[in-house]
Protein backbone atom coordinates (compact mmCIF):
# COMPACT_ATOMS: atom_id res chain seq x y z
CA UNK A 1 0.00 0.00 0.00
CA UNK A 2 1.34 3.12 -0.76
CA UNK A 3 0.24 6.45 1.43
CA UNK A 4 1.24 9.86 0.81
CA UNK A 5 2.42 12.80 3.87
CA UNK A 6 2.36 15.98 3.07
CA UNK A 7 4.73 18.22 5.46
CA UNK A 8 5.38 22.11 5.18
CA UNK A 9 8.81 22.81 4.55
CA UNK A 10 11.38 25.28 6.44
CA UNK A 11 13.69 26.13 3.52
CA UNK A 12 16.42 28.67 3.50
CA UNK A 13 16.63 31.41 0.43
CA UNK A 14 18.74 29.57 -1.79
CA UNK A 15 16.68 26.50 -1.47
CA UNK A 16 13.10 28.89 -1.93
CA UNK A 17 14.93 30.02 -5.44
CA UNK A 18 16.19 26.66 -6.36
CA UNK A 19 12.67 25.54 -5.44
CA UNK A 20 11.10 27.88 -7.70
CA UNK A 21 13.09 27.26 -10.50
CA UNK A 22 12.69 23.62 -10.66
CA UNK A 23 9.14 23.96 -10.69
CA UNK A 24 9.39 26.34 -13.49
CA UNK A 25 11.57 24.23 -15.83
CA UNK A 26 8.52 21.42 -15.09
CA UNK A 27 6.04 24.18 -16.11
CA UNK A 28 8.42 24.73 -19.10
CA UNK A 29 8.78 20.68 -20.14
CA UNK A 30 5.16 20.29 -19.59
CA UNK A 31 4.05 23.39 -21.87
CA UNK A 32 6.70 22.50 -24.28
CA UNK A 33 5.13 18.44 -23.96
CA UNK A 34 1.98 19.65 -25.23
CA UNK A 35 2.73 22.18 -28.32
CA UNK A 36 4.68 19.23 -29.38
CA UNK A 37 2.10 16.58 -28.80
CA UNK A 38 -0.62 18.64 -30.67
CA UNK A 39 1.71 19.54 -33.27
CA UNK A 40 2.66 16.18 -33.75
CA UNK A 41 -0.90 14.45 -34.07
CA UNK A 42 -2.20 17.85 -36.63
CA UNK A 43 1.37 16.31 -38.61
CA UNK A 44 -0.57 12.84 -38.49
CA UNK A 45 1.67 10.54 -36.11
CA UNK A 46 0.70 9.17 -32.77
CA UNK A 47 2.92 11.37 -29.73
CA UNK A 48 3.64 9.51 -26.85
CA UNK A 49 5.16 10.90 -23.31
CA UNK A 50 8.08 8.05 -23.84
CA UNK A 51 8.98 9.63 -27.07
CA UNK A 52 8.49 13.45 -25.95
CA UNK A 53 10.98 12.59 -22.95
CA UNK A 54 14.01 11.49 -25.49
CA UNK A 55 13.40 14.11 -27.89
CA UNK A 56 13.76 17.05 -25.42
CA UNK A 57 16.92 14.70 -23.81
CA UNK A 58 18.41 15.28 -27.37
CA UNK A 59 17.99 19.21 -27.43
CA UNK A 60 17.73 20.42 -23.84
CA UNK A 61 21.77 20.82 -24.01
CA UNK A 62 21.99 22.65 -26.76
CA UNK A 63 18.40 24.33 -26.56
CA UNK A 64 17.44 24.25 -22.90
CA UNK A 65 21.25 24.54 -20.88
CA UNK A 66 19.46 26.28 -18.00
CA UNK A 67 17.46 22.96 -17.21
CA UNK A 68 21.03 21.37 -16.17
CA UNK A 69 20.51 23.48 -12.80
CA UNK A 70 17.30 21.48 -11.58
CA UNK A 71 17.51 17.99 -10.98
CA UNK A 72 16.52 16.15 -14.40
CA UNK A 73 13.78 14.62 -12.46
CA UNK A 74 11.64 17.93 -12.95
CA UNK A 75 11.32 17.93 -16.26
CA UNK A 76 11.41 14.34 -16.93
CA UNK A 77 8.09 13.76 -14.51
CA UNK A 78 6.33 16.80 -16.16
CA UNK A 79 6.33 14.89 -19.20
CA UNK A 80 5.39 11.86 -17.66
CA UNK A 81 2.27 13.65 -15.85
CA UNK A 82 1.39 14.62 -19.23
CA UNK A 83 1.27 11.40 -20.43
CA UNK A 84 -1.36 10.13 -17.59
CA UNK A 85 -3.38 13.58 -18.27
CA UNK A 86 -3.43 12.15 -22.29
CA UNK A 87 -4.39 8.33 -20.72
CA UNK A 88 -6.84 10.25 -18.77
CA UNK A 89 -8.55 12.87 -20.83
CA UNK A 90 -9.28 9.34 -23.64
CA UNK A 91 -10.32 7.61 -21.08
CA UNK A 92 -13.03 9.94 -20.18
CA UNK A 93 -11.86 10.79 -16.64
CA UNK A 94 -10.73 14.16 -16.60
CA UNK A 95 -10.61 17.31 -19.51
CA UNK A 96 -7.85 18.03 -22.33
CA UNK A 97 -4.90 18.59 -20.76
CA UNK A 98 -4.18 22.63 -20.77
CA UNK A 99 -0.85 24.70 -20.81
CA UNK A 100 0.07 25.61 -16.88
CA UNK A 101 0.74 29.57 -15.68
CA UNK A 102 3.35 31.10 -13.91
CA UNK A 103 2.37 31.07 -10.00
CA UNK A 104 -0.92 28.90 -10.32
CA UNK A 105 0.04 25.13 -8.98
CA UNK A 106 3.96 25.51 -9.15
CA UNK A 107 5.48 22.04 -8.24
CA UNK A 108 7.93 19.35 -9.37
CA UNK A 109 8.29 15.77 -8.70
CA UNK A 110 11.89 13.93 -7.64
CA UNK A 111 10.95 9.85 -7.94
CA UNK A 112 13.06 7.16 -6.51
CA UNK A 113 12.98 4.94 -9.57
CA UNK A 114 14.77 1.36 -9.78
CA UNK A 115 17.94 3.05 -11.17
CA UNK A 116 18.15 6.37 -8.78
CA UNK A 117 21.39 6.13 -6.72
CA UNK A 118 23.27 8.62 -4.60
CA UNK A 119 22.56 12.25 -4.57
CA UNK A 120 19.50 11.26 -6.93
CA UNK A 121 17.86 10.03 -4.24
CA UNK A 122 15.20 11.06 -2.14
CA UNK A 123 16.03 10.33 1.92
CA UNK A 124 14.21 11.56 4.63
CA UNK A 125 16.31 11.62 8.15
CA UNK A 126 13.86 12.94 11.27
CA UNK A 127 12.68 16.33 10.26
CA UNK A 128 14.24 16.91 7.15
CA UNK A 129 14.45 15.64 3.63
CA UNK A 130 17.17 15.45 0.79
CA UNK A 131 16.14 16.40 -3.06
CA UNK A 132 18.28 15.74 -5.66
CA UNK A 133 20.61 18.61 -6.65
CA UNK A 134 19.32 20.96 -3.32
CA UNK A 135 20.37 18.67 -0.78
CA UNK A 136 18.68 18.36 2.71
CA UNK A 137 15.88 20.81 3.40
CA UNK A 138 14.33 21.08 7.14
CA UNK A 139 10.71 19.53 7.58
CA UNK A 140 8.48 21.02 10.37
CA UNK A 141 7.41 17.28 11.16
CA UNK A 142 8.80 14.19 10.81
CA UNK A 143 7.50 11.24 8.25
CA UNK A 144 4.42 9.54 9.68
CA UNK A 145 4.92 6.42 8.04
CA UNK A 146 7.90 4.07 7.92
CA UNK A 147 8.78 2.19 4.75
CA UNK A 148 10.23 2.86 1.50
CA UNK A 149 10.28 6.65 0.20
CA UNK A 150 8.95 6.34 -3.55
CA UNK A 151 8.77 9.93 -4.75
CA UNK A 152 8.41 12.86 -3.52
CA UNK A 153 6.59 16.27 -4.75
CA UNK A 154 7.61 19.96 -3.78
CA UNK A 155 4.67 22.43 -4.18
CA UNK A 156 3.98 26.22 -3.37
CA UNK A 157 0.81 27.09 -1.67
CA UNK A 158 0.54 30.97 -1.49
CA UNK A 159 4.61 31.63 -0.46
CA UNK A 160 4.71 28.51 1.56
CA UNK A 161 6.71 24.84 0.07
CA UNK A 162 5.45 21.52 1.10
CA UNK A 163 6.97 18.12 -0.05
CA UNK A 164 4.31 15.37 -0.10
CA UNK A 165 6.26 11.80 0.28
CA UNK A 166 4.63 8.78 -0.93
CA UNK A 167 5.67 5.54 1.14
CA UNK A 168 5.36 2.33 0.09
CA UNK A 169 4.58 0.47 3.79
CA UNK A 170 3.87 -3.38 4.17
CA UNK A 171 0.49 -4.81 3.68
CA UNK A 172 -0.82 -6.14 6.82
CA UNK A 173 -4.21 -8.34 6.77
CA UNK A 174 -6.63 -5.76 9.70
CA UNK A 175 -9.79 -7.85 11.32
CA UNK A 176 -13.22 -6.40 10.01
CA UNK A 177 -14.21 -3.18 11.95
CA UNK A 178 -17.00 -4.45 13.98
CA UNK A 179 -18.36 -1.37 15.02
CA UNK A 180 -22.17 -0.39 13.93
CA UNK A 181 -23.31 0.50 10.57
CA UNK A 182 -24.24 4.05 9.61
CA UNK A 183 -25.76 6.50 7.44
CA UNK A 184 -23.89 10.04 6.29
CA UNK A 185 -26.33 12.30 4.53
CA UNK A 186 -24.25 14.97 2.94
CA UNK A 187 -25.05 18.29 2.96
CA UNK A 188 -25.10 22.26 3.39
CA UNK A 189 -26.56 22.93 6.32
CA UNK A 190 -24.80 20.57 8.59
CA UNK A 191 -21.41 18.94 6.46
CA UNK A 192 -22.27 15.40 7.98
CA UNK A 193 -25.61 14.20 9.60
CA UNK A 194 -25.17 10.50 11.25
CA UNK A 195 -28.26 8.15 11.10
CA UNK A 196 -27.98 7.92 15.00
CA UNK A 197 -28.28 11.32 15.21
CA UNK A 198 -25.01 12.73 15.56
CA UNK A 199 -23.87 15.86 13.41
CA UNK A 200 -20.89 17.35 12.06
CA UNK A 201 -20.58 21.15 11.60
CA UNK A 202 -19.13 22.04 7.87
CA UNK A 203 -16.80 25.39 9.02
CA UNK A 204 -18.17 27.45 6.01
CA UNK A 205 -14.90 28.70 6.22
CA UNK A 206 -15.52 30.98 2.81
CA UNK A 207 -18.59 32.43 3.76
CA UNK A 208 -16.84 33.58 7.08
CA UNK A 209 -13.78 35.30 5.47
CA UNK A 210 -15.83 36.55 2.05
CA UNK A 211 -16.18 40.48 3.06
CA UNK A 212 -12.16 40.36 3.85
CA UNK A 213 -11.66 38.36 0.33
CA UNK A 214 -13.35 40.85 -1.57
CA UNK A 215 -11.51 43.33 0.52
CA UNK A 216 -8.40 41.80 -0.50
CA UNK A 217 -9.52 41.56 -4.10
CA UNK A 218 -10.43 45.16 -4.50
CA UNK A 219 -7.02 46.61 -2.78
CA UNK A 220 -5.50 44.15 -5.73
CA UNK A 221 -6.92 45.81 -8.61
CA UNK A 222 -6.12 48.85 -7.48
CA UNK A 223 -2.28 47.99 -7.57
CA UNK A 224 -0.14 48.58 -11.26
CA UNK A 225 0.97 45.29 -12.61
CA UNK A 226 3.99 44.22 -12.07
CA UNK A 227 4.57 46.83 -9.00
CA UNK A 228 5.79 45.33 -5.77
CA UNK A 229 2.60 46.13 -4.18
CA UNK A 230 0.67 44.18 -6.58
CA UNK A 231 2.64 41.36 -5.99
CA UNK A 232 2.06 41.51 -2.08
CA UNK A 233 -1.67 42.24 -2.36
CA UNK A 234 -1.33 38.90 -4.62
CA UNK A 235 0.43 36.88 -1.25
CA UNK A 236 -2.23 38.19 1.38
CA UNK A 237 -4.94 36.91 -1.01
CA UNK A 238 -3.25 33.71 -1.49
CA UNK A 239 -2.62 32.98 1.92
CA UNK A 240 -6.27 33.85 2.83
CA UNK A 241 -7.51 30.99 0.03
CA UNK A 242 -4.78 28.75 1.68
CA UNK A 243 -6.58 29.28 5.17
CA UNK A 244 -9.60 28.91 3.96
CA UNK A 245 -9.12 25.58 2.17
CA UNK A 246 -6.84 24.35 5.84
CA UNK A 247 -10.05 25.28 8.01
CA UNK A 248 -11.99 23.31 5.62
CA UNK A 249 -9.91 20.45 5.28
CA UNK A 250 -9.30 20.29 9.07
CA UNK A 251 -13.06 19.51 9.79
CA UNK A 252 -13.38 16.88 6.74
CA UNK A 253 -9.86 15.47 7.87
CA UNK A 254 -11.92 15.15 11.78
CA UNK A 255 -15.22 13.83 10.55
CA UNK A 256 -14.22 11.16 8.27
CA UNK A 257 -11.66 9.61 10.68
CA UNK A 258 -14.30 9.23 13.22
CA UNK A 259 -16.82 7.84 11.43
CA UNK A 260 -14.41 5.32 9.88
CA UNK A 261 -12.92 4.35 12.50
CA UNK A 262 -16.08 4.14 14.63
CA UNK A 263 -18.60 2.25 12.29
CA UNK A 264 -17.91 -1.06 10.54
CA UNK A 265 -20.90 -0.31 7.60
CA UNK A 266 -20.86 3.53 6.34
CA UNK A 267 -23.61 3.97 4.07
CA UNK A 268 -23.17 6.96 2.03
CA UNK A 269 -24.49 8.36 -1.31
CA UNK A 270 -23.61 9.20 -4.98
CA UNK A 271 -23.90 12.58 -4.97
CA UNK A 272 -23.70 14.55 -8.31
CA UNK A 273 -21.54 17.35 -7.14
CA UNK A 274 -20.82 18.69 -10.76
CA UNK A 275 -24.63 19.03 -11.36
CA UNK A 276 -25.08 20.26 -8.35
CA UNK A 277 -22.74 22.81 -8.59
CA UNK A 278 -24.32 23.96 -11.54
CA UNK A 279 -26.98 25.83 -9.67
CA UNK A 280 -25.50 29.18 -9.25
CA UNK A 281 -27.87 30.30 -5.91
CA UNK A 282 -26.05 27.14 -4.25
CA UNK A 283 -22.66 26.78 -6.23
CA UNK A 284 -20.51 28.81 -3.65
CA UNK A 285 -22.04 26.93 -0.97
CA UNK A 286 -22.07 23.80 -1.95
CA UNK A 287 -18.22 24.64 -2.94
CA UNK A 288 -17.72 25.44 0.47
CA UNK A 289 -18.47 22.33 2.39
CA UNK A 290 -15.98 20.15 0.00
CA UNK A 291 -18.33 17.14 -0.65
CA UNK A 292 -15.86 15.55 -3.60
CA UNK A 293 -13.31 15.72 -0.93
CA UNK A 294 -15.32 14.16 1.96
CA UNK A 295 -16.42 11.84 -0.02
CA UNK A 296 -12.28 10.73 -1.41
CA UNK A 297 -10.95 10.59 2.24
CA UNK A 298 -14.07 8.79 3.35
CA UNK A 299 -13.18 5.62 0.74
CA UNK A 300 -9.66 5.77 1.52
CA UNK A 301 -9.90 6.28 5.55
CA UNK A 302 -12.65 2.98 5.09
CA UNK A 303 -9.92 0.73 3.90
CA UNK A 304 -7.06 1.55 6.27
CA UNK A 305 -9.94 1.02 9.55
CA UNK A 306 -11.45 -2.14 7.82
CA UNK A 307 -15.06 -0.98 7.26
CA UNK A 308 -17.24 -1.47 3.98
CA UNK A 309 -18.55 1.48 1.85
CA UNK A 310 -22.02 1.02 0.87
CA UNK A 311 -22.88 3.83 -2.27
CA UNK A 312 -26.83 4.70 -2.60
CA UNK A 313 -27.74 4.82 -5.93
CA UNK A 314 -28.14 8.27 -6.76
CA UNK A 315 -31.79 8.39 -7.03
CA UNK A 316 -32.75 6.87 -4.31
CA UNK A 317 -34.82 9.40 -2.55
CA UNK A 318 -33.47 8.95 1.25
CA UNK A 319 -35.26 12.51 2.05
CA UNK A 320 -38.58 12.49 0.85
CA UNK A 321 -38.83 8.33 1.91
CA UNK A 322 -40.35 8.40 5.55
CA UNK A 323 -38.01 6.28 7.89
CA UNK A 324 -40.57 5.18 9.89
CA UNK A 325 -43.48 3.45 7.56
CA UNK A 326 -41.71 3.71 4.22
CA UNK A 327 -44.24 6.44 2.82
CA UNK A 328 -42.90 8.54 -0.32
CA UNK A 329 -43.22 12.11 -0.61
CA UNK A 330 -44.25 13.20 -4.37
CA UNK A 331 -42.81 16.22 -3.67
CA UNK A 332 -40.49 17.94 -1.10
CA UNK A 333 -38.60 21.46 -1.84
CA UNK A 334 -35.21 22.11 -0.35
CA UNK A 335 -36.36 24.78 1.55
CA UNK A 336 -38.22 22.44 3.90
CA UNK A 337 -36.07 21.23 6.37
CA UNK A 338 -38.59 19.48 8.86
CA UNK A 339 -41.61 17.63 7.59
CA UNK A 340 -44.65 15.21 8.91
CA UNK A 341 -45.71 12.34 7.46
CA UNK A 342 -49.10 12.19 6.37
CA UNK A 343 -49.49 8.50 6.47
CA UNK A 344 -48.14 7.61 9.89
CA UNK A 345 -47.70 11.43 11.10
CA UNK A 346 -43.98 10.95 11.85
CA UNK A 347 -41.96 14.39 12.71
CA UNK A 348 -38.76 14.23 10.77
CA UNK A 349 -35.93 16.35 10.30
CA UNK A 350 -34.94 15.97 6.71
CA UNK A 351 -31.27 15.17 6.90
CA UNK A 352 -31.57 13.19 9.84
CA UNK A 353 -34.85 11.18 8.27
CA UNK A 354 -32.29 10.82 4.88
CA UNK A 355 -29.30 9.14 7.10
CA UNK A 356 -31.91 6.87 8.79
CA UNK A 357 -33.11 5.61 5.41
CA UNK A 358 -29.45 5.36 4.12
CA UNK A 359 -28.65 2.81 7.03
CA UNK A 360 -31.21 0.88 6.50
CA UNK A 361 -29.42 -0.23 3.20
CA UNK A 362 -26.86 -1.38 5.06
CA UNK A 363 -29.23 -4.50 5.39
CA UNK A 364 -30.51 -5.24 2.55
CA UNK A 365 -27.27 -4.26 0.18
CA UNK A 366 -25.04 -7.07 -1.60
CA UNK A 367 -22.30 -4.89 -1.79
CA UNK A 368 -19.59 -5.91 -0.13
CA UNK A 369 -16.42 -3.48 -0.98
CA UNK A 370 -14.02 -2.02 0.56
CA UNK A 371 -14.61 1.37 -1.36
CA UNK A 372 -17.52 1.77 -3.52
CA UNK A 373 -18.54 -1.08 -5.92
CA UNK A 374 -15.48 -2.07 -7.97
CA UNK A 375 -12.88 -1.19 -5.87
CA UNK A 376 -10.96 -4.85 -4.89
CA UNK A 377 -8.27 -5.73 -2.30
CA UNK A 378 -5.30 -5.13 -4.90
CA UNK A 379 -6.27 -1.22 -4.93
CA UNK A 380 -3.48 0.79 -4.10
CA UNK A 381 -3.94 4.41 -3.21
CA UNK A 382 -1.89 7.16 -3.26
CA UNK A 383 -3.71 8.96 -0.51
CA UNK A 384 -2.78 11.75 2.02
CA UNK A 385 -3.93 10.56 5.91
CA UNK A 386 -6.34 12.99 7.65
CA UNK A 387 -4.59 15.37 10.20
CA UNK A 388 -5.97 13.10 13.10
CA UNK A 389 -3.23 10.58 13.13
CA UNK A 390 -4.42 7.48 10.79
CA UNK A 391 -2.15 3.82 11.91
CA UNK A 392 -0.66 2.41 8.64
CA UNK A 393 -1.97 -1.43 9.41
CA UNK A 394 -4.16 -1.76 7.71
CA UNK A 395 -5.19 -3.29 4.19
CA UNK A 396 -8.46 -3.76 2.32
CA UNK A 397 -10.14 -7.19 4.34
CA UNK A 398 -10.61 -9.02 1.22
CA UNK A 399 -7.28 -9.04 0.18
């Protein structure tokens, strides 16, 4: 199994610029990847990231001399994360693969392939970390798992680095979780509502700091471009997204180890968060609660506690389906958040009444997964473990 830590670095000036750069000659391979693999299939042959690697290996000398001050890992991976965008965008996963700007998701990848020796290597010692080329660079935590250091990936958020280290650790066989089943009903007014009645609070952490964002935003276009001002505004705005995004993650990181680790049977639905996001009087706050993302570390955090994911289908209609006697609502707005049943006169709360009906699949479901349906016991995850400390013993049970 393979898990993935990602620690804030502590890095001195020259290491911030030599950080910087190597993430721009990555930009640089993975812009220059994709002019060539366009321009290539217009010309009629088939490009391939294999290919794209040994041409630039043949000009980057003569062409390119500057990339000899990064490791060659930088550009080398760039081209290589091309190549899965490619796999994919045609296999219907994700969008064409676009050219990357200055500033906006600046990293680089250093792997520790089969033939990486020696100052190509990527070693972690305590609290700190040697890259090739750079050399060791202070962590402000240690490595929370122990086994063999893969790769590792150096990325700016706002004018912070982090490296995110993906271990390879042992698989160990972990007993079935025997605690109770349960049902999460996702949604905006409360992030997490338990079938046995327990809640978790989403943070709306962007609704909280909008009036200073805007703030922030306004005092930026005020500023000329390219002005050292501008550039500052362009930090404080950054840093306020990067808060925003830690307060949010911080309360999905809490909620979905608990209920993981508490409940042997989490019941949970398919939500279509792209459609739902299309409705632009709920788009920012269904944005703000993070349901893709609750919904990612929930299937992981399953596997590594040994509990079963059971998905509703996504038209199952958990809310407007009274728990009690089974009677269906024809109709039931959003707006109304309490309702009685007419048939047995029930009181219900809607999301509570939708978790209630979610466990109860828990029953009669054939699923038996470790993630949703198709995911087996040879799955191997690159994940990142919640910020409540996850144990790494643990493997899917049916492996």
């Amino acid at each position: 199994m393979i898990l993935a830590h990602k620690i804030a670095l502590d890095p001195n000036d020259r290491q911030a610029t030599h950080f910087a750069k190597a993430a721009g000659t990555a930009r640089f391979s993975w812009n220059w990847a994709l002019g060539q693999w366009q321009e290539q299939f217009k010309a009629g042959s088939k490009p391939n990231e294999a290919a794209l690697r040994k041409q630039l290996n043949a000009i980057k000398d003569e062409q390119f001399p500057w990339m000899a001050d990064v490791t060659k890992n930088a550009p080398q991976q760039a081209i290589k994360n091309l190549g899965t965008a490619f796999k994919n965008f045609f296999d219907g996963r994700a969008k064409f693969p676009k050219f990357k700007k200055k500033g906006v998701h600046d990293s680089f990848r250093a792997d520790n392939g089969p033939q990486v020796k020696g100052a190509d290597a990527v070693i972690v010692d305590g609290k700190r970390v040697r890259l090739p080329v750079i050399g060791w660079v202070r962590m402000r935590e240690p490595l929370r798992f122990a086994g063999q250091v893969k790769s590792a990936v150096v990325s700016r958020t706002a004018d912070r680095w982090f490296v995110s280290l993906q271990v390879e650790i042992p698989d160990r066989a972990m007993p079935e979780n025997q605690g109770a089943a349960v049902g999460v009903d996702l949604g905006v007014k409360a992030l997490a509502t338990l079938s046995d009645g327990g809640t978790f609070e989403g943070p709306k952490a962007l609704r909280k700091n909008l009036k200073k964002l805007r703030r922030l935003s306004i005092s930026l276009s005020r500023k000329a471009k390219g002005s050292n001002n501008r550039r500052k505004a362009r930090i404080k705005i950054a840093r306020l997204h990067a808060r925003i995004g830690n307060i949010r993650n911080d309360v999905t990181h809490k909620a979905t180890t608990a209920i993981a680790k508490n409940h042997g049977v989490i019941v949970i639905e398919d939500l279509n968060v792209r459609g739902m996001m299309a409705n632009d009087r709920l788009s920012r706050a269904i944005a703000d609660v993070g349901l893709h993302e609750f919904r990612r570390q929930i299937d992981y955090k399953a596997l590594l506690n040994g509990s079963k994911i059971i998905v509703a289908d996504r038209w199952y209609p958990s809310s407007k389906t009274c728990s009690t006697c089974g009677y269906k609502m024809e109709v039931l707005p959003l707006s109304v958040r309490d309702w009685t049943c007419p048939a047995c006169g029930g009181a219900h709360d809607r999301d509570v009444n939708a978790a209630k009906n979610l466990v109860k699949l828990a029953v009669s479901s054939t699923v038996s997964a470790c993630g949703e349906e198709g995911s087996g016991g040879r799955r191997k995850p690159a994940v990142k473990p919640a910020s409540k400390k996850q144990e790494p013993n643990a493997v899917c049970p049916l492996g």
